[in-house]
C-alpha atoms as a PDB file:
ATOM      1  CA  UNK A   1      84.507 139.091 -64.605  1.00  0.00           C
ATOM      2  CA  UNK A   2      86.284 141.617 -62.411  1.00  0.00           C
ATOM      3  CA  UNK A   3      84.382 144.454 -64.292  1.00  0.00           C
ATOM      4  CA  UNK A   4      81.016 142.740 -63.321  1.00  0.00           C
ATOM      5  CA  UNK A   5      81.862 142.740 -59.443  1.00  0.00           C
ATOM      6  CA  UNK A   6      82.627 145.699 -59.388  1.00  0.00           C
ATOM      7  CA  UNK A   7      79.622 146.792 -61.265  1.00  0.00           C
ATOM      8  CA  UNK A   8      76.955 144.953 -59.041  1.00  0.00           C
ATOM      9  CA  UNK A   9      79.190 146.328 -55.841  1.00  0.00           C
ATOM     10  CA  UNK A  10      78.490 149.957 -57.490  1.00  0.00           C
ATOM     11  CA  UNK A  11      74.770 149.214 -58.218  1.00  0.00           C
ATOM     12  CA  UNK A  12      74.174 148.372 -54.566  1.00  0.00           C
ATOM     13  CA  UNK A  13      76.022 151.083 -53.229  1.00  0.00           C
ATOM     14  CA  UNK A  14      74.197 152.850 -55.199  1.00  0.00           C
ATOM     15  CA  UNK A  15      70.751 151.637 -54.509  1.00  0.00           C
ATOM     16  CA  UNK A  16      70.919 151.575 -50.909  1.00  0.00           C
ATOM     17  CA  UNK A  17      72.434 155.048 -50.746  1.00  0.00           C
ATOM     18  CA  UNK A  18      69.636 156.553 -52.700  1.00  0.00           C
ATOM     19  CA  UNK A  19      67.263 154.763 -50.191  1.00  0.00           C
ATOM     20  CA  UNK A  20      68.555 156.197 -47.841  1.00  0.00           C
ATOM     21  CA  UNK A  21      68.522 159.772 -49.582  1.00  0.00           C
ATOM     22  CA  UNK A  22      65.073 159.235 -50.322  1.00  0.00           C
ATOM     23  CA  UNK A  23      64.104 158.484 -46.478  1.00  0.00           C
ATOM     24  CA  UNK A  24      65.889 161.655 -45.132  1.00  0.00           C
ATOM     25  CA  UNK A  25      64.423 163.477 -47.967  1.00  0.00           C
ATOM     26  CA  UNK A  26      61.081 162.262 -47.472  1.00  0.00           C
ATOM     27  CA  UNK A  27      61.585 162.711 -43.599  1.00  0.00           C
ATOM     28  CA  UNK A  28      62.260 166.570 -44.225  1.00  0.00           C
ATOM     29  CA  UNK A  29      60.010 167.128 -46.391  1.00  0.00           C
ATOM     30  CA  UNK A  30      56.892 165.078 -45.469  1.00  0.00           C
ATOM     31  CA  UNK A  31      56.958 163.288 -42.014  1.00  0.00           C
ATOM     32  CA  UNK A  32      54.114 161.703 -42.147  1.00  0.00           C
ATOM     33  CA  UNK A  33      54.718 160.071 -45.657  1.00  0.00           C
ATOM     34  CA  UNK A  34      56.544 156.377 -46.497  1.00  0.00           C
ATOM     35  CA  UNK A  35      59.553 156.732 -48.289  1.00  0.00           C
ATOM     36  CA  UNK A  36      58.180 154.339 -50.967  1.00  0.00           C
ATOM     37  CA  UNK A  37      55.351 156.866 -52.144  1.00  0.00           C
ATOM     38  CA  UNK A  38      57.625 158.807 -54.083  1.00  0.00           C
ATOM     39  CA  UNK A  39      58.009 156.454 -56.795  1.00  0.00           C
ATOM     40  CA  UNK A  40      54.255 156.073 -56.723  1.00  0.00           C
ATOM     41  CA  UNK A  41      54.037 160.782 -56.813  1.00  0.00           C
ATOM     42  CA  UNK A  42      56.756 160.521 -59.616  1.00  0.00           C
ATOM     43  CA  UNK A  43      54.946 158.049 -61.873  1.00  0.00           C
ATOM     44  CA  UNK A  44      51.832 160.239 -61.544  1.00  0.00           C
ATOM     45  CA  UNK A  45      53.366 163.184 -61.859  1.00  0.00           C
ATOM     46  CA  UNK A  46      54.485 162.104 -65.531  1.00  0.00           C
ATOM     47  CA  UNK A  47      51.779 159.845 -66.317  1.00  0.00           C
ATOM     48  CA  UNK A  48      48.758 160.958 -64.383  1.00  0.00           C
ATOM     49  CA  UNK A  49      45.727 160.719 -64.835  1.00  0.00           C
ATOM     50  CA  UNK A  50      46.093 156.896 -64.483  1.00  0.00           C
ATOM     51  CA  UNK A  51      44.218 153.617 -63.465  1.00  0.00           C
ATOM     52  CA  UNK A  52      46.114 151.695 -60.800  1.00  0.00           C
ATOM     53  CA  UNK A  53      46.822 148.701 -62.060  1.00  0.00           C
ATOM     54  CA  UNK A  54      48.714 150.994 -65.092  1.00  0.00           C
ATOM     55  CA  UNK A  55      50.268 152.650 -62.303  1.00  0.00           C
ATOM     56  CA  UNK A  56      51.260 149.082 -60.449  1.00  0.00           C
ATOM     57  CA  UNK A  57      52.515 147.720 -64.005  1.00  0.00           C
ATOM     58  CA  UNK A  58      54.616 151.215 -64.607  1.00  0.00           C
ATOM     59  CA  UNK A  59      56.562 150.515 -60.973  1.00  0.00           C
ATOM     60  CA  UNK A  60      56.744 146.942 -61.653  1.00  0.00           C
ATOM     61  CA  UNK A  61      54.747 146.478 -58.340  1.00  0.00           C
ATOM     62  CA  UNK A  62      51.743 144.337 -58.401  1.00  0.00           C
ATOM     63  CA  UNK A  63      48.272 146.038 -58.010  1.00  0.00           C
ATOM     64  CA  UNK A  64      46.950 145.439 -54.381  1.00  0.00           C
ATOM     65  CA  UNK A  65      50.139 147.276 -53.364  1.00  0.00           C
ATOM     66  CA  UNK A  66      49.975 150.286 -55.561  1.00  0.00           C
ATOM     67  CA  UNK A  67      46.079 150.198 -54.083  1.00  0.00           C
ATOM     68  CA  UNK A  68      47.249 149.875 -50.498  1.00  0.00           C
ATOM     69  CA  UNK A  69      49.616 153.011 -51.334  1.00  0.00           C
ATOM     70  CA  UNK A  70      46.836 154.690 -53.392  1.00  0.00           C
ATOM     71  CA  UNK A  71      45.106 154.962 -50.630  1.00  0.00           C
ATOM     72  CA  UNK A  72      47.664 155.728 -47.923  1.00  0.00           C
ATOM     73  CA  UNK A  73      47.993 158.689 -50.357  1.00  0.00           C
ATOM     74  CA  UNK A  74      44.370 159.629 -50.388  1.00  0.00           C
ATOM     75  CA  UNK A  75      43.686 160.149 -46.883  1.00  0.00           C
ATOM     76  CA  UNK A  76      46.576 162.579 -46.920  1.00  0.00           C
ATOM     77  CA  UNK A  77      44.747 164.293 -49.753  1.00  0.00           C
ATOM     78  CA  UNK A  78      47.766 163.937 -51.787  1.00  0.00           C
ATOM     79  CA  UNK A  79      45.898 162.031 -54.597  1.00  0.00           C
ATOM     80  CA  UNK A  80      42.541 162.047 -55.755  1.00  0.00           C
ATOM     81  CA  UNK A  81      40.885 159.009 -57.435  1.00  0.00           C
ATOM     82  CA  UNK A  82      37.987 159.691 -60.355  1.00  0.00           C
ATOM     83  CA  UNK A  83      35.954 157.969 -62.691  1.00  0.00           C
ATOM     84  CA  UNK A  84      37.710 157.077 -65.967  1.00  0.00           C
ATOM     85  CA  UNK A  85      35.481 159.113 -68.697  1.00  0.00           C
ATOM     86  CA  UNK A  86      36.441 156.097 -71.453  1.00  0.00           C
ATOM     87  CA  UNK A  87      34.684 153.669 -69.055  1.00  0.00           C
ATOM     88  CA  UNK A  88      32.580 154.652 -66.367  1.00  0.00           C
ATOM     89  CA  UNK A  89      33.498 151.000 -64.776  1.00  0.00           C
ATOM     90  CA  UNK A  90      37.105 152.288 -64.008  1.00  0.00           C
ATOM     91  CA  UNK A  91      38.941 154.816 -61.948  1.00  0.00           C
ATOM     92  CA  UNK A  92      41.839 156.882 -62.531  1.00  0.00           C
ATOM     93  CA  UNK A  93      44.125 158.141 -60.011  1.00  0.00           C
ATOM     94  CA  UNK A  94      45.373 161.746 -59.686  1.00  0.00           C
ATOM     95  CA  UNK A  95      47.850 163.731 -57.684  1.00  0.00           C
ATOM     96  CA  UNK A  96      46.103 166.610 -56.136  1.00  0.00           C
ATOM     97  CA  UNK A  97      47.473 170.112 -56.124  1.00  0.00           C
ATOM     98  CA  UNK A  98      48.889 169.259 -52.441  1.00  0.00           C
ATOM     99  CA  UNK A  99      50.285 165.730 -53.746  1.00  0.00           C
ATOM    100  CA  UNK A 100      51.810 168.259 -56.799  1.00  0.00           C
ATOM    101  CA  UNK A 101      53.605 170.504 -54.508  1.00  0.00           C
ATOM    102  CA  UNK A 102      55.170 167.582 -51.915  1.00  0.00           C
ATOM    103  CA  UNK A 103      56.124 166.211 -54.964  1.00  0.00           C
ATOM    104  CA  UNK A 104      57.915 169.360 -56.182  1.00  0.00           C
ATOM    105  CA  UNK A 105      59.154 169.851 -52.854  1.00  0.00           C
ATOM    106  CA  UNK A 106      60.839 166.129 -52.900  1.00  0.00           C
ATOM    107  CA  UNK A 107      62.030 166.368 -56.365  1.00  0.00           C
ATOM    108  CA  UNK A 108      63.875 169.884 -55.559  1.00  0.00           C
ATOM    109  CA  UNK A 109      65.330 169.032 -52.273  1.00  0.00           C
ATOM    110  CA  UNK A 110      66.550 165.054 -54.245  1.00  0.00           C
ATOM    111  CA  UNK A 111      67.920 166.897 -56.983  1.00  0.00           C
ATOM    112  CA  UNK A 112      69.657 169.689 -54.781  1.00  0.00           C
ATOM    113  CA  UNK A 113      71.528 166.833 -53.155  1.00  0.00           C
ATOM    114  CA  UNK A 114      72.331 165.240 -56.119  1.00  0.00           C
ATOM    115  CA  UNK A 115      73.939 168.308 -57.977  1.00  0.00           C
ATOM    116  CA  UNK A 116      75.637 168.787 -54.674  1.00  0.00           C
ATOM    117  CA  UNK A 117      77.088 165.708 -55.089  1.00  0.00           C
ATOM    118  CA  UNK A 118      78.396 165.887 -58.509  1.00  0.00           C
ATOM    119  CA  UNK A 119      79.064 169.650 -58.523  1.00  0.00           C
ATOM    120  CA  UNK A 120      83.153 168.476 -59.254  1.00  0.00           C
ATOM    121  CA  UNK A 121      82.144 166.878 -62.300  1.00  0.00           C
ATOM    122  CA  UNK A 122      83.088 167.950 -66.097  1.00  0.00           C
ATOM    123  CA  UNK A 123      80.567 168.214 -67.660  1.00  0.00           C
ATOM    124  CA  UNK A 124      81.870 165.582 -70.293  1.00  0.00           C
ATOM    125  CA  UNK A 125      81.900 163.492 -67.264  1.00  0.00           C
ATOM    126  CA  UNK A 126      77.996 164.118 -66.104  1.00  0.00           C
ATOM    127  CA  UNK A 127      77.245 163.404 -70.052  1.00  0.00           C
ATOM    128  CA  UNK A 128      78.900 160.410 -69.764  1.00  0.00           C
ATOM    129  CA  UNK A 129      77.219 159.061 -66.773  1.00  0.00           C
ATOM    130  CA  UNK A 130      73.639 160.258 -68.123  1.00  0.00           C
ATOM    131  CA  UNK A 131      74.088 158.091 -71.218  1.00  0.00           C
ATOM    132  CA  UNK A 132      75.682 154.840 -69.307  1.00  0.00           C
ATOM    133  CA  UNK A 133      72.880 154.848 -66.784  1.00  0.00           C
ATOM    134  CA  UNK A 134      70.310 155.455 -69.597  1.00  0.00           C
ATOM    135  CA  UNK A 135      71.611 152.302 -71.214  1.00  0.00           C
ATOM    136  CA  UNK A 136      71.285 150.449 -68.293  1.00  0.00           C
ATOM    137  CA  UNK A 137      68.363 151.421 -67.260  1.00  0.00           C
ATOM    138  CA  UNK A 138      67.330 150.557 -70.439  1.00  0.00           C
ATOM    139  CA  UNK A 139      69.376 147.060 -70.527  1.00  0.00           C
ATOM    140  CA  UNK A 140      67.545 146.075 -67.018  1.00  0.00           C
ATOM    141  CA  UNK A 141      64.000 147.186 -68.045  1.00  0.00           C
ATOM    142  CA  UNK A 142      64.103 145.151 -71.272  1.00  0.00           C
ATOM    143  CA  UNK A 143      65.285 141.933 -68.841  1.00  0.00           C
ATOM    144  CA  UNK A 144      63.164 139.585 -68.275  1.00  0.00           C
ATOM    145  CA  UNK A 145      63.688 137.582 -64.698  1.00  0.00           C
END
């Protein structure tokens, strides 16, 4: 049991430090946009084109929030919503080429910090971590709560 304290201690150090990553990342690179978006510009980013309740499902977040952030998106011109050629009943959402690049932007200056962080580490070591938190990751999205 000692192993599993100190597991859920690391987890939310770990969590809340990456929130707070995010924010200052977010705050550099985009003032004017919520620290939670970037889940929403990564998820399009790989999966885009997409409807939004796709997109809600994907971050485990129900749909009238992924909307509400859809939307806070759109008036920055960051995404772009457009009829769904399968079904002319449905919309898909988009980032825009401005939404691609403050994405970019995001995902460089998060990653820069993060290979700052583990530039001390073998590379054994970074290869070890990769395929732990890969099994995790894996381990907590197969949970059900």
């Amino acid at each position: 049991m000692e192993y599993l304290d100190r597991i859920e201690d690391a987890l939310l150090r770990v969590v809340k430090a990456t929130a707070r990553r995010a924010k200052a990342a977010v705050r550099r690179v985009a003032p004017d946009l919520e620290p939670a978006a970037y889940g929403l510009l990564y998820r399009l980013a790989e999966d885009g084109p997409i409807r939004v309740t796709e997109l809600a499902d994907r971050l485990g977040i129900d749909a009238s929030t992924a909307s509400r952030h859809v939307s806070r998106l759109e008036k920055t011109q960051m995404v772009e919503r457009r009829p769904d050629p399968s079904d002319a009943r449905a919309v898909l959402v988009d980032l825009t080429q401005t939404g691609r690049s403050v994405f970019e932007a995001l995902k460089h200056r998060r990653r820069a910090g993060l290979e700052a962080m583990l530039s001390d580490w073998s590379a054994d070591d970074l290869a070890k971590l990769a395929e732990l938190l890969e099994r995790l990751a894996e381990g907590l999205a197969g949970e059900e709560e």
